[in-house]
PDB file of N, CA and C in Angstrom:
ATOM      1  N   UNK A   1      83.538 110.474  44.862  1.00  0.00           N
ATOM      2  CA  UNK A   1      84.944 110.534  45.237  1.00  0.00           C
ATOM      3  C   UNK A   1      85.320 109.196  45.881  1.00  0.00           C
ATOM      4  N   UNK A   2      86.392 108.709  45.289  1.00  0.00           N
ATOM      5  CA  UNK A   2      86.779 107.044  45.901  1.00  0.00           C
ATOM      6  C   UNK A   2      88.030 107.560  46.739  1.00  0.00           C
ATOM      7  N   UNK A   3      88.056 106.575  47.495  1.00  0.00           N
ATOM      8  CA  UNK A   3      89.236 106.908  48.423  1.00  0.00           C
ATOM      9  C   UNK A   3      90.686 106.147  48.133  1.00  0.00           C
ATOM     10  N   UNK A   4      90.379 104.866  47.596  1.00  0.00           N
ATOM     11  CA  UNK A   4      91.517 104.325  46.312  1.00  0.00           C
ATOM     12  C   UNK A   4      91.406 104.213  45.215  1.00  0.00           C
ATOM     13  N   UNK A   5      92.055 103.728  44.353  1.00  0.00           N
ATOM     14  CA  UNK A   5      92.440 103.594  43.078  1.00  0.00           C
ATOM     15  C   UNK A   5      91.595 102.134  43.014  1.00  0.00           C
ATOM     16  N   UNK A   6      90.701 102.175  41.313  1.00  0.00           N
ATOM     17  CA  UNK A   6      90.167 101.450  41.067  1.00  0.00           C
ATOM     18  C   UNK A   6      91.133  99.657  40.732  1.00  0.00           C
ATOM     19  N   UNK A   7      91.900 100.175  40.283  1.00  0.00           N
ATOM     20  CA  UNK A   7      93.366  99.292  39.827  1.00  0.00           C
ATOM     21  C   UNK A   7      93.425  98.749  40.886  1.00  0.00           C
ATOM     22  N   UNK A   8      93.859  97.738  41.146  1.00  0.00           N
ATOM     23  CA  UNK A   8      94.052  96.689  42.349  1.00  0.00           C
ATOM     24  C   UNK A   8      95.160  96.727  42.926  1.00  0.00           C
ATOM     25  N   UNK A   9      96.457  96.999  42.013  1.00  0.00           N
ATOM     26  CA  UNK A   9      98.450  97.065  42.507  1.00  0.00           C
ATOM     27  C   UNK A   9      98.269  98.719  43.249  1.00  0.00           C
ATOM     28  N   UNK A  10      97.553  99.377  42.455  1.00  0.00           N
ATOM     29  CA  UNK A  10      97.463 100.919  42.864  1.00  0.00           C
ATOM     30  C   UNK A  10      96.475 101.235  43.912  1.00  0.00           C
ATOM     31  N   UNK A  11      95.716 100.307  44.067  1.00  0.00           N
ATOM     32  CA  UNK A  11      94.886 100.648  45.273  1.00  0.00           C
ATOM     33  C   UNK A  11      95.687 100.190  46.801  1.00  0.00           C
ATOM     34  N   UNK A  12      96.238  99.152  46.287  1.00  0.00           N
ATOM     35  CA  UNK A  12      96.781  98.522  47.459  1.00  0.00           C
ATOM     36  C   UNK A  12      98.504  99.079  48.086  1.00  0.00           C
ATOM     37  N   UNK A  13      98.811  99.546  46.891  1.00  0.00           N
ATOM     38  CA  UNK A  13      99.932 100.618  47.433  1.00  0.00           C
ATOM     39  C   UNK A  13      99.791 101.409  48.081  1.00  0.00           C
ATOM     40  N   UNK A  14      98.311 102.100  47.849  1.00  0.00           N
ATOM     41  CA  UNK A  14      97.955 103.503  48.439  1.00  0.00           C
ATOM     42  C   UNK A  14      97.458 103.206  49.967  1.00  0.00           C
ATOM     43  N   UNK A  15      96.910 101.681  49.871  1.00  0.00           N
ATOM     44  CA  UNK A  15      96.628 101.593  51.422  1.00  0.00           C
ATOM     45  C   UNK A  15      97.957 100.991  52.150  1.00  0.00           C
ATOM     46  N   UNK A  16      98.705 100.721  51.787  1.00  0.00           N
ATOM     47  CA  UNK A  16      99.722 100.163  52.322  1.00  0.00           C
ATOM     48  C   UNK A  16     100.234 101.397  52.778  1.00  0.00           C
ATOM     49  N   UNK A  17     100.836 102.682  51.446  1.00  0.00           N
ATOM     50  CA  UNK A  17     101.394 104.012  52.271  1.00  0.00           C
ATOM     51  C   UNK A  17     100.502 104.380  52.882  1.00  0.00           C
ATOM     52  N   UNK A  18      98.993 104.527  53.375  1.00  0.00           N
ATOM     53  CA  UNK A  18      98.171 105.018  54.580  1.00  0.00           C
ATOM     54  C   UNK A  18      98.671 104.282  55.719  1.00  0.00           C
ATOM     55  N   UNK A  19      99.014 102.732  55.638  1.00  0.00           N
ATOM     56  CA  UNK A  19      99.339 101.459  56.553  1.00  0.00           C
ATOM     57  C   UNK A  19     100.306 102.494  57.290  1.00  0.00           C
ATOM     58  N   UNK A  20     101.386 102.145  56.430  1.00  0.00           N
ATOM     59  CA  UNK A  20     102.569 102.888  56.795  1.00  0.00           C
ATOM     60  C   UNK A  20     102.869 104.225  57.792  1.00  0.00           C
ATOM     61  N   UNK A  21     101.839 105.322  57.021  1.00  0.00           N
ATOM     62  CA  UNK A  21     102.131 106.326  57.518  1.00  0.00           C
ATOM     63  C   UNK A  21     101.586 106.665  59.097  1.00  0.00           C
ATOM     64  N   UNK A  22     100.166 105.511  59.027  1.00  0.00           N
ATOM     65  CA  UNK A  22      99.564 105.118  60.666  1.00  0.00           C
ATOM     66  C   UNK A  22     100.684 104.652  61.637  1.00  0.00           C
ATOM     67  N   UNK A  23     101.743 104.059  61.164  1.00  0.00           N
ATOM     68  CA  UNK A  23     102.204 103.221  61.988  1.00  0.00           C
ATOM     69  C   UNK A  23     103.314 103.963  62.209  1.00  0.00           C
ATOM     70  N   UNK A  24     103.660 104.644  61.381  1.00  0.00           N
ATOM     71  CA  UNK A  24     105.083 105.722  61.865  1.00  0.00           C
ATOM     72  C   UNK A  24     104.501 106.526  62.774  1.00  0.00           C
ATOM     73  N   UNK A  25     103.490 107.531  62.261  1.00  0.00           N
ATOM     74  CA  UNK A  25     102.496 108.563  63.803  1.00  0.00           C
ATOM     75  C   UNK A  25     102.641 107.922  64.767  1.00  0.00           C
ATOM     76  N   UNK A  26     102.174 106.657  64.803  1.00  0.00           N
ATOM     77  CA  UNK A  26     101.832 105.777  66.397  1.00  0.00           C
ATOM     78  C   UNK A  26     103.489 105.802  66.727  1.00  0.00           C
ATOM     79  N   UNK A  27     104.376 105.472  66.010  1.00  0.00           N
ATOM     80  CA  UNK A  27     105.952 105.343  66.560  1.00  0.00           C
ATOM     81  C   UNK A  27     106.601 106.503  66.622  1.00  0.00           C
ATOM     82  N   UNK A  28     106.159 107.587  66.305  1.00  0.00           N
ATOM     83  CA  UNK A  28     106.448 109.052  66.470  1.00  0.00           C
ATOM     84  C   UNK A  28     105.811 109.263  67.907  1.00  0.00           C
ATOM     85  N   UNK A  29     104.936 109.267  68.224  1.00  0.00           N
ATOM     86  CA  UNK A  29     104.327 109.519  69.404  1.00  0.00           C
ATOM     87  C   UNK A  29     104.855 109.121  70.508  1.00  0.00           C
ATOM     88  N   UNK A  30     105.088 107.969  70.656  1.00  0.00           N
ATOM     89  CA  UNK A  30     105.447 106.887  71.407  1.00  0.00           C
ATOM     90  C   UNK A  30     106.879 107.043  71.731  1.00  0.00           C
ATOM     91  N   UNK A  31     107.785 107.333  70.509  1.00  0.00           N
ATOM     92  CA  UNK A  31     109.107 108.040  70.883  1.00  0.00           C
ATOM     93  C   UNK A  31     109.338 108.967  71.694  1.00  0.00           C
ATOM     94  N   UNK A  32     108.154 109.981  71.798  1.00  0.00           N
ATOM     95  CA  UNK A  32     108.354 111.349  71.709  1.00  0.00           C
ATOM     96  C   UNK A  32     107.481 111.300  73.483  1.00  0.00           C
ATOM     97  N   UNK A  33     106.907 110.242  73.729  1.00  0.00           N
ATOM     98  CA  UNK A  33     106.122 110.231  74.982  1.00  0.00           C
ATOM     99  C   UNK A  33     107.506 109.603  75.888  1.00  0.00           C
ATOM    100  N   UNK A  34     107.844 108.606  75.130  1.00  0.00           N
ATOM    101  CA  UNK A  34     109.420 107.722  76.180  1.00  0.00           C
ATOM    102  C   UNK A  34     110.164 108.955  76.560  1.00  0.00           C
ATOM    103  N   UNK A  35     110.773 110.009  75.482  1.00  0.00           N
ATOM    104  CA  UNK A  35     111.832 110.878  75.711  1.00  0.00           C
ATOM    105  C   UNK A  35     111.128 111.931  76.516  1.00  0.00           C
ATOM    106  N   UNK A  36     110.307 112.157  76.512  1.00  0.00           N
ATOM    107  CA  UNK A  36     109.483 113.379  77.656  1.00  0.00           C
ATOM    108  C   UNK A  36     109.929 112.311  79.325  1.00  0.00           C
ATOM    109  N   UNK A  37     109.556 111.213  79.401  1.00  0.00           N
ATOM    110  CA  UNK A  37     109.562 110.355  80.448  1.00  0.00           C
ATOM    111  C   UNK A  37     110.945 110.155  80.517  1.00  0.00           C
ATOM    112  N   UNK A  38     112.083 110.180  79.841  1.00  0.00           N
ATOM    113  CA  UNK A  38     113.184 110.234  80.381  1.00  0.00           C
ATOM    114  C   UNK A  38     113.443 111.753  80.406  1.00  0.00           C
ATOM    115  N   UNK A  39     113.413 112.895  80.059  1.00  0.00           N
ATOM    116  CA  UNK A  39     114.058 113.979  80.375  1.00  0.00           C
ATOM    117  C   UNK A  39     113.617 114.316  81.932  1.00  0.00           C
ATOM    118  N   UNK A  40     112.218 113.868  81.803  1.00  0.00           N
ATOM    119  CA  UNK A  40     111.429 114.073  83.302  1.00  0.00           C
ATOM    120  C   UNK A  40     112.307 113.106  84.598  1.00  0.00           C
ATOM    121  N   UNK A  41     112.839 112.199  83.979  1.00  0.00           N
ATOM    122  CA  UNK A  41     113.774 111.636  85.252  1.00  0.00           C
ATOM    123  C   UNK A  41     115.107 112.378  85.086  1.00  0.00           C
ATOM    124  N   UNK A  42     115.550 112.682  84.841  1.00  0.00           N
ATOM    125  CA  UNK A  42     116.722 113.855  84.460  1.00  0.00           C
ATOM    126  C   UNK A  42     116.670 115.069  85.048  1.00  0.00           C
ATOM    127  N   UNK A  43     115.243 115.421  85.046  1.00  0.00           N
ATOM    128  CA  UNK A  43     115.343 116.926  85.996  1.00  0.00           C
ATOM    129  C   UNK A  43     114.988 116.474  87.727  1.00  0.00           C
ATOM    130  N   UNK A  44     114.546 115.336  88.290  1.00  0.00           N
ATOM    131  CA  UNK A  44     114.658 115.218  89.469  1.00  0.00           C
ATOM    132  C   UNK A  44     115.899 115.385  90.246  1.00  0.00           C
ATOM    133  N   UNK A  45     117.022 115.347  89.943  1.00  0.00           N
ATOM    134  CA  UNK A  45     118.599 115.325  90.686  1.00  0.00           C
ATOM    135  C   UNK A  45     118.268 117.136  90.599  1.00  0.00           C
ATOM    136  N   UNK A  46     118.064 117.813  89.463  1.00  0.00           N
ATOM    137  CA  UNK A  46     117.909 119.094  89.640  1.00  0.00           C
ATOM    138  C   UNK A  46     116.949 119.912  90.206  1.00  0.00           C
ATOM    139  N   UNK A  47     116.077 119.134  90.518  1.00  0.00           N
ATOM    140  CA  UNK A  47     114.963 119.641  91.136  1.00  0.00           C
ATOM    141  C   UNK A  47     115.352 119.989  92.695  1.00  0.00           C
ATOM    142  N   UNK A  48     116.349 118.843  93.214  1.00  0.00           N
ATOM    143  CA  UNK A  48     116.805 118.376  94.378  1.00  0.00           C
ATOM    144  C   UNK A  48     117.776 119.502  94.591  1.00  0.00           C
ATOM    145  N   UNK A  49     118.627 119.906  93.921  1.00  0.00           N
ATOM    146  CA  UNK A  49     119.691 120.967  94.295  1.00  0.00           C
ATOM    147  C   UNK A  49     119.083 122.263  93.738  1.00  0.00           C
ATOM    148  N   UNK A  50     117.562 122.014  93.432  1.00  0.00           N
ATOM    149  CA  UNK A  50     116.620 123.603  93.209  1.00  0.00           C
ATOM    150  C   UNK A  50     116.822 124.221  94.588  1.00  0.00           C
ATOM    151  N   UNK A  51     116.014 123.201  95.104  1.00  0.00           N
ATOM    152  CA  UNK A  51     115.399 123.465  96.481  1.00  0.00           C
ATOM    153  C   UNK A  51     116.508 124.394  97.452  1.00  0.00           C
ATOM    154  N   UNK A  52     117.638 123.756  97.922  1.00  0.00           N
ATOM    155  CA  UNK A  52     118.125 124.662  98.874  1.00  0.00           C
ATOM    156  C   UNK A  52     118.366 126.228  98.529  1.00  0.00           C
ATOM    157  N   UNK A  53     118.994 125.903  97.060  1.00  0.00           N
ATOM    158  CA  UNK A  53     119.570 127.131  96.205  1.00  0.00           C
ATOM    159  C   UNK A  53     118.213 128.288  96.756  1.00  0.00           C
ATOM    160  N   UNK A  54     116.676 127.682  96.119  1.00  0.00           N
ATOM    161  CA  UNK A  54     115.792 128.916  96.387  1.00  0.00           C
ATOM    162  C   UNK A  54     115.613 129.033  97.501  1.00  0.00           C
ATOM    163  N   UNK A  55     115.935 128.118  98.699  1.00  0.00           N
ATOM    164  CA  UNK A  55     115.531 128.381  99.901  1.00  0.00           C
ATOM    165  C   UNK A  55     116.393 129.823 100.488  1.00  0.00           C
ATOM    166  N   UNK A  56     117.079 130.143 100.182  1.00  0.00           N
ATOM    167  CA  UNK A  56     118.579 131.137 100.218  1.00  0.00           C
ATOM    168  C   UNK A  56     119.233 131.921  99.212  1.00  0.00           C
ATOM    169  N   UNK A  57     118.560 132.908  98.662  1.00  0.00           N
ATOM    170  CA  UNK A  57     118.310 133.791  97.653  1.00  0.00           C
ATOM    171  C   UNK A  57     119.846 134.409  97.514  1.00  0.00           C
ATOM    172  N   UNK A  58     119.516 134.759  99.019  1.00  0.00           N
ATOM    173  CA  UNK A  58     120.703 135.976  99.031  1.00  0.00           C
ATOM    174  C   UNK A  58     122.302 135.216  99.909  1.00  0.00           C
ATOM    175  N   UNK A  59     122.152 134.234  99.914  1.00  0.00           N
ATOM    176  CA  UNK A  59     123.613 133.759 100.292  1.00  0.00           C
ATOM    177  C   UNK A  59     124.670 133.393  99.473  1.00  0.00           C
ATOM    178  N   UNK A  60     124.001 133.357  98.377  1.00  0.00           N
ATOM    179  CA  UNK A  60     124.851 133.040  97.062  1.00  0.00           C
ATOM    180  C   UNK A  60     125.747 133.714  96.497  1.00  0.00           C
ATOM    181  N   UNK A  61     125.243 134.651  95.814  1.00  0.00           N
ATOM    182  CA  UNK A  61     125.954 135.599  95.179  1.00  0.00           C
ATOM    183  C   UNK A  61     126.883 136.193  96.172  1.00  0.00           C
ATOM    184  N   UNK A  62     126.682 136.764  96.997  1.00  0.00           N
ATOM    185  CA  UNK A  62     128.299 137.493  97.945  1.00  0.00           C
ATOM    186  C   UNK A  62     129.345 136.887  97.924  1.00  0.00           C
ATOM    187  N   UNK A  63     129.485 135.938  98.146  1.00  0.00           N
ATOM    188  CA  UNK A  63     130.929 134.738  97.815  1.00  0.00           C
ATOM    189  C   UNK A  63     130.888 135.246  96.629  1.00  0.00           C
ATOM    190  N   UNK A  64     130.729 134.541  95.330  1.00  0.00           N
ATOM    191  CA  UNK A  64     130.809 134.801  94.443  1.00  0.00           C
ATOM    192  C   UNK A  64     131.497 136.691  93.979  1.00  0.00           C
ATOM    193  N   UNK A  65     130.130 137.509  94.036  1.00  0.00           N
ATOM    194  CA  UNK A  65     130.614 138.579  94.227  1.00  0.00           C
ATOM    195  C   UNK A  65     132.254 139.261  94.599  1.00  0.00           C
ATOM    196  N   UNK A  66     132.705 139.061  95.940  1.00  0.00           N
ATOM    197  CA  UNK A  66     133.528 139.370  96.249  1.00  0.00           C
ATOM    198  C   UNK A  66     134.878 138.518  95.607  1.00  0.00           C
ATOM    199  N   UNK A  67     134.925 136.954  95.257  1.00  0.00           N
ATOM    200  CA  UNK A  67     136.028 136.786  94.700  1.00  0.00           C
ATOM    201  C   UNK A  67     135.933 136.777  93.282  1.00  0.00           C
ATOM    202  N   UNK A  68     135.062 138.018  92.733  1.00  0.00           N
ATOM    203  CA  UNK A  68     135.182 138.130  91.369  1.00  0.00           C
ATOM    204  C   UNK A  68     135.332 139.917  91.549  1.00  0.00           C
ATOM    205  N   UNK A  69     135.584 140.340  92.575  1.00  0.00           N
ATOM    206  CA  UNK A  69     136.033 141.963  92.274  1.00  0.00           C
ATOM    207  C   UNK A  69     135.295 142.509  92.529  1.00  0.00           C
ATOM    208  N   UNK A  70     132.987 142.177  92.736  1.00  0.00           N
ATOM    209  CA  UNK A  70     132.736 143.238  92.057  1.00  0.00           C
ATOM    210  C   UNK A  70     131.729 143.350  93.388  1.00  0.00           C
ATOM    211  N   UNK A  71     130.997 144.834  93.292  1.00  0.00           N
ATOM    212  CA  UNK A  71     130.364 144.557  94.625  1.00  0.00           C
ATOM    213  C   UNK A  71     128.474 144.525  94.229  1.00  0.00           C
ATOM    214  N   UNK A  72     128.187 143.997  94.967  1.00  0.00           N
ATOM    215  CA  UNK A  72     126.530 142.924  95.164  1.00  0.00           C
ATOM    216  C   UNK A  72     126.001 143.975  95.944  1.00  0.00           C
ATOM    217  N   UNK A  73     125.000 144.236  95.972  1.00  0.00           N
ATOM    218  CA  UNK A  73     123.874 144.636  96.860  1.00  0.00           C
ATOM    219  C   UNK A  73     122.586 143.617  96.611  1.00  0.00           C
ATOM    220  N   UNK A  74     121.774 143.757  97.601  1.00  0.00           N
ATOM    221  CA  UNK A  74     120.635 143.059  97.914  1.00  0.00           C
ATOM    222  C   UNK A  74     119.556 143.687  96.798  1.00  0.00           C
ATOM    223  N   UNK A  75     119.386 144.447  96.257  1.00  0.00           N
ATOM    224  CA  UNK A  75     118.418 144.700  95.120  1.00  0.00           C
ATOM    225  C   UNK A  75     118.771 144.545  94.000  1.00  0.00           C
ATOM    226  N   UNK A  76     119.640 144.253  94.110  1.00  0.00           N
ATOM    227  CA  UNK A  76     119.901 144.152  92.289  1.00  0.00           C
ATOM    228  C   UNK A  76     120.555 142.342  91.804  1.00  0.00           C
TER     229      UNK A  76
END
């Protein structure tokens, strides 16, 4: 089993599309590692207005609650 083409134009196409297709993976990756590293700076501002929100479960919703009509209890 050969891994190219005995033909010389056809062998060298075939390593060129292997060339190719190495070098797109590596630029697929690499895209895909940058955009993880920017979404990850994107959720720090939200991370920041996580914090108080969970610090205070139950102060939230009652405002809310009441100027929307409806009534809140603590278990549900």
């Amino acid at each position: 089993m050969k891994i190219y083409a005995d033909r010389f134009p056809v062998a060298l196409r075939q390593f060129l599309t292997d060339l190719l297709v190495v070098v797109w993976v590596y630029a697929a990756i690499r895209f895909a590692m940058w955009l993880y590293d920017l979404v990850e700076k994107l959720a720090v501002p939200g991370r920041k207005l996580e914090g108080p929100a969970a610090a205070s479960p139950t102060t939230w919703p009652r405002p809310a609650a009441r100027w929307a009509g409806c009534r809140w209890s603590a278990t549900s």
